[in-house]
Protein backbone atom coordinates (compact mmCIF):
# COMPACT_ATOMS: atom_id res chain seq x y z
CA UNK A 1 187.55 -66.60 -38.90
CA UNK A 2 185.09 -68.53 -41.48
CA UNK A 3 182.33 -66.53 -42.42
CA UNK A 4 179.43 -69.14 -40.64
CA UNK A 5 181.14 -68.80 -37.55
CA UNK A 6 181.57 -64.47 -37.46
CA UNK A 7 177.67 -64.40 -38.74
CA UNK A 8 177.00 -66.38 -35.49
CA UNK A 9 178.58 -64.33 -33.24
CA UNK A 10 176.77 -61.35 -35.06
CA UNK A 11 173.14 -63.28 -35.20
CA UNK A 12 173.24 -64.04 -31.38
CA UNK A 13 174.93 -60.72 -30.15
CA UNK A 14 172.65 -58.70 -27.98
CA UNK A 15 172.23 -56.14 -29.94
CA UNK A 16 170.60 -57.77 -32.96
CA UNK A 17 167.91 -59.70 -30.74
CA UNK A 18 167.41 -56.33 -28.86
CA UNK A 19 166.87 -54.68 -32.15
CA UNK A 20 164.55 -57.50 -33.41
CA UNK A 21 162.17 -57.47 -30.07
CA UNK A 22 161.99 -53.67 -30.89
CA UNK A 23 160.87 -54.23 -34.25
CA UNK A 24 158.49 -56.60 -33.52
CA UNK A 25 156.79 -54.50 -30.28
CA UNK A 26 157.49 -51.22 -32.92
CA UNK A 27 155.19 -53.19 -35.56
CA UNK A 28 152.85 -54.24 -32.81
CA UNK A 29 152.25 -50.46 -31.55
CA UNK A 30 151.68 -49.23 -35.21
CA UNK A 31 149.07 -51.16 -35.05
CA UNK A 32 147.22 -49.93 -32.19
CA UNK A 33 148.37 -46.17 -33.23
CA UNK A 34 146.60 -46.72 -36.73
CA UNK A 35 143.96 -47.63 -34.42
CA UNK A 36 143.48 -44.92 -32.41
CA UNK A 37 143.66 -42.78 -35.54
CA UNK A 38 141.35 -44.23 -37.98
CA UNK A 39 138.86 -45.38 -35.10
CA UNK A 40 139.60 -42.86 -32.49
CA UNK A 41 140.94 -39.32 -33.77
CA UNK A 42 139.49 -38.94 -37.30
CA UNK A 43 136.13 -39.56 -37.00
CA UNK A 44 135.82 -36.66 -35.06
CA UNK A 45 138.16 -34.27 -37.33
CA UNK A 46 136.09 -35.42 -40.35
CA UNK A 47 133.10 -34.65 -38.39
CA UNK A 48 134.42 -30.68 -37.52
CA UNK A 49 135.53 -30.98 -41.63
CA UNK A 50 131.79 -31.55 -42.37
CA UNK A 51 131.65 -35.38 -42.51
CA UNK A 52 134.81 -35.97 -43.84
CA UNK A 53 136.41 -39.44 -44.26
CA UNK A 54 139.78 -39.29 -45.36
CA UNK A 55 140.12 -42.79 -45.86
CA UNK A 56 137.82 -42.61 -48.67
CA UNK A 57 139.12 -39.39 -50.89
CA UNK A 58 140.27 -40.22 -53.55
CA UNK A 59 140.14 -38.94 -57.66
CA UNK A 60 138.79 -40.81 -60.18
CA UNK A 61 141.31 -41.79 -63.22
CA UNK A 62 139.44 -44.06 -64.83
CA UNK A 63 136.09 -45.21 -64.46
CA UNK A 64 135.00 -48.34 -63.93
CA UNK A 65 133.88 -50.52 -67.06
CA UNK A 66 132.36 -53.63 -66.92
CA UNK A 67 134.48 -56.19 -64.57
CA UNK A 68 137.43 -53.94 -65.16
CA UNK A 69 136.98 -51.47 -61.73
CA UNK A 70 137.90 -47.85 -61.61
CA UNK A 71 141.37 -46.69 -61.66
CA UNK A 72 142.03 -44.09 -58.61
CA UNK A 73 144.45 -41.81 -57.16
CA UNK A 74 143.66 -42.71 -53.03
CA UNK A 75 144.99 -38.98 -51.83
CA UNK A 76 142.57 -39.54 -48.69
CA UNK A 77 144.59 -42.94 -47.80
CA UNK A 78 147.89 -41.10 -47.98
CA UNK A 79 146.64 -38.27 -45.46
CA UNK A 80 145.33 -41.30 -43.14
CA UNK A 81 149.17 -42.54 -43.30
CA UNK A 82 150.89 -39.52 -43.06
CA UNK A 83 148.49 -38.56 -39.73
CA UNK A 84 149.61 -42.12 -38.27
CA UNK A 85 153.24 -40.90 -38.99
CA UNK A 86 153.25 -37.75 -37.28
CA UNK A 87 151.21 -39.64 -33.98
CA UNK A 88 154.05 -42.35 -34.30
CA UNK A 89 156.58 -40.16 -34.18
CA UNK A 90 155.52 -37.43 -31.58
CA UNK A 91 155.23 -40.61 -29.16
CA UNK A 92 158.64 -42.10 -30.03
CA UNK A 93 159.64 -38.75 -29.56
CA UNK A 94 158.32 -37.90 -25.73
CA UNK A 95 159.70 -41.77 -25.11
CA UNK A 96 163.16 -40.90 -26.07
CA UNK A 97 162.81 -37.67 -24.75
CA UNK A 98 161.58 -39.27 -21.12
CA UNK A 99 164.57 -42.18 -21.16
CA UNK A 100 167.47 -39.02 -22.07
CA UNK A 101 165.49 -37.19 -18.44
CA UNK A 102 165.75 -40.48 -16.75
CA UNK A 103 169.52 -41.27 -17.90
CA UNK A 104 170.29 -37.81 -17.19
CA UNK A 105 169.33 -37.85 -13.89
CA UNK A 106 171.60 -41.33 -13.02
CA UNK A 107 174.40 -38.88 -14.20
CA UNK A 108 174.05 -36.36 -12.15
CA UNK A 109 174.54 -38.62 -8.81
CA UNK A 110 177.28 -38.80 -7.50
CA UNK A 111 178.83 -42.26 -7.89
CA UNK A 112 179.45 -43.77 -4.53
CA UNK A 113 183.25 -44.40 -3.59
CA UNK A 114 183.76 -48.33 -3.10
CA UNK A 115 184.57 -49.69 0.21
CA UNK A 116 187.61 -51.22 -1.13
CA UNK A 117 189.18 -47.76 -2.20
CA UNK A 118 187.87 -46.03 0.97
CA UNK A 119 189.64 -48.57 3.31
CA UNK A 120 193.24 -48.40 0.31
CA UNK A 121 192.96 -44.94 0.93
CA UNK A 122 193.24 -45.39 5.07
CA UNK A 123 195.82 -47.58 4.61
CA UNK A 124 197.47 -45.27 2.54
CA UNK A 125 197.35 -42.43 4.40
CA UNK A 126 198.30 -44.46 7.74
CA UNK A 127 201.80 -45.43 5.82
CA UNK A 128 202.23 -42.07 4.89
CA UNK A 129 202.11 -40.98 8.89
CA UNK A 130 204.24 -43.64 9.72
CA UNK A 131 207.11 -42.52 7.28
């Protein structure tokens, strides 16, 4: 099998597009989670912190001279991120955890018997009183 033709049967495999579309919505709803954090959450935790901003701790290495601008370590920016990562995850988390309740419960039913082996097994059972 030449190597073009087994990465086109991986490239178009339902998995990989399933995996990209993911990705893409994944990227899309980090978005809207940094959102609701930065515009939604914080403001009010800074607020309770005494007028906090996270976003904008940060220690000064260097100061600034001239044109050259001030060398700092962003701490606040890296709390901002970290917050986003926990929200991220704790919703990934209670949408895994309701697709495992809903997959759980099409496991516990009882799979119907087919018509087909209903009627085999009348048939059977009729030969077997005939015998």
């Amino acid at each position: 099998m030449s190597m073009v033709k087994e990465f086109k049967e991986f490239a178009v495999r339902g998995n990989v597009v399933d995996m990209a579309v993911g990705i893409i919505i994944g990227a899309a709803f980090g978005k809207i989670v940094s959102s609701v954090v930065a515009d939604v959450i914080m403001p009010p935790i800074g607020l309770v912190l005494g007028g906090v901003d996270f976003s904008n701790l940060a220690i000064v290495l260097k100061a600034a001279v001239d044109q050259i601008p001030a060398v700092t370590l962003n701490y606040g920016k890296f709390i901002q991120t970290v917050i986003d990562f926990l929200i991220i995850a704790f919703a990934i988390f209670l949408l895994v955890k309701g697709i495992n309740t809903l997959k759980r419960k099409e496991e516990e039913k009882p799979a119907e018997t087919p018509k087909q082996e209903i009627l085999l097994a009348e048939i059977r059972d009729l030969l077997k009183q005939k015998k």
